[in-house]
Each structure stands twice: as structure tokens, then as C-alpha cells.
Protein backbone atom coordinates (compact mmCIF):
# COMPACT_ATOMS: atom_id res chain seq x y z
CA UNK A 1 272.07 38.06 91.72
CA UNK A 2 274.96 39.13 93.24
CA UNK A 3 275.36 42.91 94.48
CA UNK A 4 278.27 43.91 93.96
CA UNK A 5 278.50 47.14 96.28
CA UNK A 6 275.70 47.93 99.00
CA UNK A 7 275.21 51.40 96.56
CA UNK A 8 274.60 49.17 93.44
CA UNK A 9 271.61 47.75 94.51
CA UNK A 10 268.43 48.91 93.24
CA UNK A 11 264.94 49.03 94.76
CA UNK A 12 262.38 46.98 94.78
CA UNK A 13 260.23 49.95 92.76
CA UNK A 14 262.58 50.87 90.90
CA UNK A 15 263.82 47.61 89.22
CA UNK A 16 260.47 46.65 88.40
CA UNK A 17 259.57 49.76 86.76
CA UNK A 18 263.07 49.32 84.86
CA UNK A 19 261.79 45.50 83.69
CA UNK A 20 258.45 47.01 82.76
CA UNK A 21 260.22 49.04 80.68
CA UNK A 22 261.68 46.93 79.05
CA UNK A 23 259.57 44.53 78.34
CA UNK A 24 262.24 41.48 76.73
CA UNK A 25 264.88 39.67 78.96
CA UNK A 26 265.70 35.99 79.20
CA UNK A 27 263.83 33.36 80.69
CA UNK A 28 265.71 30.74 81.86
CA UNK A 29 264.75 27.29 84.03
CA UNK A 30 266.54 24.32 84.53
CA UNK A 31 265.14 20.78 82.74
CA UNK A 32 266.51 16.92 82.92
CA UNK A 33 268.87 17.81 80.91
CA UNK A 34 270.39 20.87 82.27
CA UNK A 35 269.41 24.73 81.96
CA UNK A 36 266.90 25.72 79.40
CA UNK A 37 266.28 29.85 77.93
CA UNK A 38 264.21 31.39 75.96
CA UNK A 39 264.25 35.54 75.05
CA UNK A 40 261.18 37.03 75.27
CA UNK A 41 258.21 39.81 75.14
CA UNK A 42 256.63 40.09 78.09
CA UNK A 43 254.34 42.51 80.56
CA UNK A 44 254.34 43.20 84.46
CA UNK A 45 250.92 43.26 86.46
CA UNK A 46 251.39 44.93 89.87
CA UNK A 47 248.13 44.25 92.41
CA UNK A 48 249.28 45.81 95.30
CA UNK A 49 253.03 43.98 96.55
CA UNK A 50 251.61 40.71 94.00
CA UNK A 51 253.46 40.91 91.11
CA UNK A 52 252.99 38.53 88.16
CA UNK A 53 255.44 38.45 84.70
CA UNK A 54 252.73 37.32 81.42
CA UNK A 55 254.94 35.70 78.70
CA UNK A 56 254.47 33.47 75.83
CA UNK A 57 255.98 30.56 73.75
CA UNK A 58 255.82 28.49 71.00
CA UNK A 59 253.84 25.38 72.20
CA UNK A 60 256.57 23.30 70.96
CA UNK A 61 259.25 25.14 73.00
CA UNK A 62 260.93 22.77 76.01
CA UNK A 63 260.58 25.46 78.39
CA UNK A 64 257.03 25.19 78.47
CA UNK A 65 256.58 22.03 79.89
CA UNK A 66 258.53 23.24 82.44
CA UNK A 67 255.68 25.34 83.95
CA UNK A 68 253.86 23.21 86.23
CA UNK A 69 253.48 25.87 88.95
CA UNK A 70 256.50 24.76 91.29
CA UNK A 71 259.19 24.92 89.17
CA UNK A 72 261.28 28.34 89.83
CA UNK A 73 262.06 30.69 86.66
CA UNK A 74 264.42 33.40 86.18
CA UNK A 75 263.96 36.32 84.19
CA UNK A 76 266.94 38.61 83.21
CA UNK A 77 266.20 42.19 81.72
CA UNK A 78 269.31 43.99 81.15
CA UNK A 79 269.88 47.53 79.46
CA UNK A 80 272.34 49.50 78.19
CA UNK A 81 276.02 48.49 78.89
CA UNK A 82 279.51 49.83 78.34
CA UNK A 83 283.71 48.68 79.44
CA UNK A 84 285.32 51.66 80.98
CA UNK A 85 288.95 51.99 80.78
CA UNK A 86 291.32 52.56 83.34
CA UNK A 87 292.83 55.13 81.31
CA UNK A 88 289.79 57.33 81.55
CA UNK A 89 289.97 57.91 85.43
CA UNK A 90 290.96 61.52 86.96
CA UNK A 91 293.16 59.88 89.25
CA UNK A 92 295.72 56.91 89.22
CA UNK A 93 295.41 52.82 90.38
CA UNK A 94 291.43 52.33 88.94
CA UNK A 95 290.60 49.04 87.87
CA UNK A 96 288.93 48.59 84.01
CA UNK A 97 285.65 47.82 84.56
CA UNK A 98 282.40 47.50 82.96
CA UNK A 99 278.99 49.60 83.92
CA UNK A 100 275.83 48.38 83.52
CA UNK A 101 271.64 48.02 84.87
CA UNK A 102 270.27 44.32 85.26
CA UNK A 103 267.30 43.11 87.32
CA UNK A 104 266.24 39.57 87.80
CA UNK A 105 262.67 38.01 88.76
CA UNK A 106 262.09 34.92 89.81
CA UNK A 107 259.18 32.80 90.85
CA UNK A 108 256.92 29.21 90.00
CA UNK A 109 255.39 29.42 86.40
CA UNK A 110 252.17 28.35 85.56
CA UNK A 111 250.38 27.71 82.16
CA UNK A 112 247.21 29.37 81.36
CA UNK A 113 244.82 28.00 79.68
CA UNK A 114 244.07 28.76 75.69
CA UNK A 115 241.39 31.06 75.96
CA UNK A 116 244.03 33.68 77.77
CA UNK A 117 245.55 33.20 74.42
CA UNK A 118 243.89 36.34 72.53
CA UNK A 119 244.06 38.60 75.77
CA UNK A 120 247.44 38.28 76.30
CA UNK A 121 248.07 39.03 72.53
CA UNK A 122 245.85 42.44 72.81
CA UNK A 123 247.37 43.84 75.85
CA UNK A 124 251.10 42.69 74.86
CA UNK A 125 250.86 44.09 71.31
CA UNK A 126 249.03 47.23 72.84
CA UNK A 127 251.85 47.80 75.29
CA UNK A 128 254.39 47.90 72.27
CA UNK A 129 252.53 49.87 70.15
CA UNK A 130 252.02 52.36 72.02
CA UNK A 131 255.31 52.75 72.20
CA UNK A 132 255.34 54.42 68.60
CA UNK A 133 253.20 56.97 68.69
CA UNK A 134 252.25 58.79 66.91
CA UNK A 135 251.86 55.53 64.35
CA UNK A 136 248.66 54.25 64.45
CA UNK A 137 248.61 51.25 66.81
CA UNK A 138 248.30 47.93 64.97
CA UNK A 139 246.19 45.12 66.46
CA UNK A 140 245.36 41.48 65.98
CA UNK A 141 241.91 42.65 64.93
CA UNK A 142 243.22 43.46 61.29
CA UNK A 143 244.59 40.39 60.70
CA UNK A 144 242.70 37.36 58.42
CA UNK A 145 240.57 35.75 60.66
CA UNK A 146 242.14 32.33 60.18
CA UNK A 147 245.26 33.05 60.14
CA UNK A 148 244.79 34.91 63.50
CA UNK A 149 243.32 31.85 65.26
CA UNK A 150 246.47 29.65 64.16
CA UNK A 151 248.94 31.79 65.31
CA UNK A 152 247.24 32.39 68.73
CA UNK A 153 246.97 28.51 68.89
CA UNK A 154 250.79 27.85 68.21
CA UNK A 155 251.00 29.58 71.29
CA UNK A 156 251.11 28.84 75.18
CA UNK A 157 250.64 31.67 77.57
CA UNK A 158 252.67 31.67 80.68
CA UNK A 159 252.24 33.72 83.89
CA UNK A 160 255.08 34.08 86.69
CA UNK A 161 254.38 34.34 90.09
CA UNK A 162 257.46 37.05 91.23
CA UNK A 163 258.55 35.47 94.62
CA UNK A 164 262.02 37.68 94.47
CA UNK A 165 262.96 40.90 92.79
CA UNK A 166 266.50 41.53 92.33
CA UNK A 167 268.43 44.88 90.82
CA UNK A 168 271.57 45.83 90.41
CA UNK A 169 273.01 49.59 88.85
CA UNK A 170 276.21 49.28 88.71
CA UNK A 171 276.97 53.24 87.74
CA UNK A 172 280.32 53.97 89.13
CA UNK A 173 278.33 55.40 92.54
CA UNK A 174 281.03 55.11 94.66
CA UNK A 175 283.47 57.01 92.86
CA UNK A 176 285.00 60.04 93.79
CA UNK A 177 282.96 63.32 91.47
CA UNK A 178 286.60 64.05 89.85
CA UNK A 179 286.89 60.48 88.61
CA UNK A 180 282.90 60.45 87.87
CA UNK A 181 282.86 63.22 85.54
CA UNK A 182 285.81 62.45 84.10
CA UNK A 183 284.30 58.90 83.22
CA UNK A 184 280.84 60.34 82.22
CA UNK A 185 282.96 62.93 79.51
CA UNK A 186 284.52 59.58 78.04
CA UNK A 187 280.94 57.39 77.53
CA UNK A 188 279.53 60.67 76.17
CA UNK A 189 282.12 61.14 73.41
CA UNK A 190 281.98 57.22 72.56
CA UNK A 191 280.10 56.22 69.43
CA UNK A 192 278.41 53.37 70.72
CA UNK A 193 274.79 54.23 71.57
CA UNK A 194 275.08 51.77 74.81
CA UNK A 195 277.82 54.16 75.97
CA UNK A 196 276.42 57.53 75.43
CA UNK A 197 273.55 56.22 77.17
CA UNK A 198 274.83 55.23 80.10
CA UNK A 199 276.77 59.10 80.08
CA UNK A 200 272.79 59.97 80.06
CA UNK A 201 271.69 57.98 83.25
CA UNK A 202 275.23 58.99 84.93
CA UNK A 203 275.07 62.37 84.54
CA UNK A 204 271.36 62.24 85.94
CA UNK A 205 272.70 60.88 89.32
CA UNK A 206 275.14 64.22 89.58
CA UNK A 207 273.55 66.19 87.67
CA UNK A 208 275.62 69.23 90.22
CA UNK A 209 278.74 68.27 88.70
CA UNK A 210 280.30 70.12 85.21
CA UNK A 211 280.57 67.63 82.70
């Protein structure tokens, strides 16, 4: 990744919590035949400063056989983004831009093997759940017992080493507070969702200044 500004970089903590978060990004690798992606669910496991990504495909997907345990993967989790106008600065001579939060991992992939299979689909599908409260969770456990065991085996179950964590917030930090705010006021009055989201996490960095 390149950082942009010293200021837009994000720690090590703090992008992985971000990723954890959210819990999809794009998983990317690069075959014979060029680069290869996928977009997927996945979960963080933190052991002390060991850090693994648990993912899944279909067994028929490409980038699958790409996990032999040496080959380096990228995962990109982005959030919210929005395009800030020039016109929307305080002061004169800005340049349009567009804010944004990304974080990459990257590390050798390895396959696990097919018992992992039902484990990784009770912990992922807890993780997600949970996530609606108050519904009641739903699990694998209710579903027809045949049907459960063929989906789980059209699956393989991958598991990233992270050798590199890599974060960027790129929140308009080293602007001035009159051209801040003013920016901030702009994303909060926009209707996408992206945008007044963004005003959110902004206006949590300064939270001293009058919006």
C-alpha cells in the first residue's frame, strides 16, 4: 500500500481491529495466467503478535489451488468512501479529492484440511450473527442434515498467515480546522450514507471543533 501522508497511516492495532470489523474484502493472488480475486467472508485470530485471516471458497474456485503455503495473498478491506469537492473548502487553491479507510494483509496461504470444514462454518456464521441481535442467531445445526454435509464439502477452508499489515485513513488530517469543519458540514448534509459516515468518523477526530 502506498501511504499517502505520514498522518494517514494507521496502526498496526488499529487496522486490524478495522478488518475484523469488517469481516469481507478482496482476496487477490497472482496465477499463470495473471492476477486472480475473489470477495469474501472471513475472521481474524490474534495469538499474541501471530495473526492468521480464516476464509473459504468454492472448491472449484482457481484461487484455491493457489494456496500451497508459499504463495503470498493480499487481502483488501475497505469502508466507507466519499469525493470531496474543491468547492467545499474554507479557503482557496484545495485540490478535489477523495477520503477514504483501507487496510491490506498479506501473507502465504495454506489449505486446511476438510474436517476444519464445519468449524470454520460455526464460528464464521456465529461472528455474523451476532451481529443482529437481538434476532435469534441462526446456525448450521438447523439445517437438513444432508444438505449440510454437501454444502460444507463444496467448500475449501483457507487460513492466511499475516506476514504484513498495512492501513491507510485518509481523513483530511492535515487540514487546517477551518477547512476541516467546513468539509465535515458538506459529507454530513450529503445523501449518500458513505458520506455522512465518513462526517461521523471526521468529526470524532475533532470532536473540539463546531460543526
Amino acid at each position: 500500500m502506498h501511504i499517502l501522508r505520514p498522518m494517514f497511516a494507521w496502526d498496526r492495532d488499529g487496522a486490524l481491529e478495522f478488518a475484523a470489523s469488517r469481516g469481507f474484502g478482496a482476496m487477490v493472488a497472482s496465477g499463470g495466467a495473471g492476477p486472480i480475486s475473489s470477495h469474501v467472508p472471513f475472521r481474524i485470530d490474534r495469538t499474541g503478535d501471530a495473526v492468521t485471516v480464516q476464509f473459504h471458497l468454492t472448491a472449484r474456485n482457481k484461487l484455491a489451488e493457489l494456496a500451497d503455503g508459499k504463495t503470498p495473498f493480499l487481502l483488501i478491506v475497505w469502508g466507507p468512501d466519499a469525493y470531496v469537492s474543491n468547492d467545499w473548502y474554507a479557503t482557496p487553491d484545495h485540490v478535489s479529492t477523495w477520503l477514504y479507510e483501507a487496510v491490506h494483509l498479506s501473507g502465504p496461504v495454506r489449505r486446511l484440511s476438510m474436517e476444519s470444514n464445519r468449524s470454520h462454518g460455526d464460528v464464521l456464521l456465529s461472528t455474523f450473527e451476532e451481529r443482529l441481535t437481538p434476532k435469534q442467531p441462526w446456525s448450521l445445526s438447523t439445517m437438513e442434515a444432508t444438505k449440510r454435509e454437501s454444502m460444507l464439502q463444496s467448500i475449501v477452508v483457507l487460513e492466511m498467515d499475516v506476514k504484513q499489515v498495512e492501513g491507510q485513513r485518509k481523513l483530511n488530517q492535515h487540514k487546517s480546522d477551518e477547512d476541516y469543519a467546513s468539509i465535515t458540514r458538506h459529507l454530513s448534509q450529503s445523501e449518500d450514507a458513505d458520506a455522512r459516515e465518513l462526517a461521523a468518523k471526521l468529526k470524532a477526530l475533532r470532536p473540539h471543533l463546531e460543526y
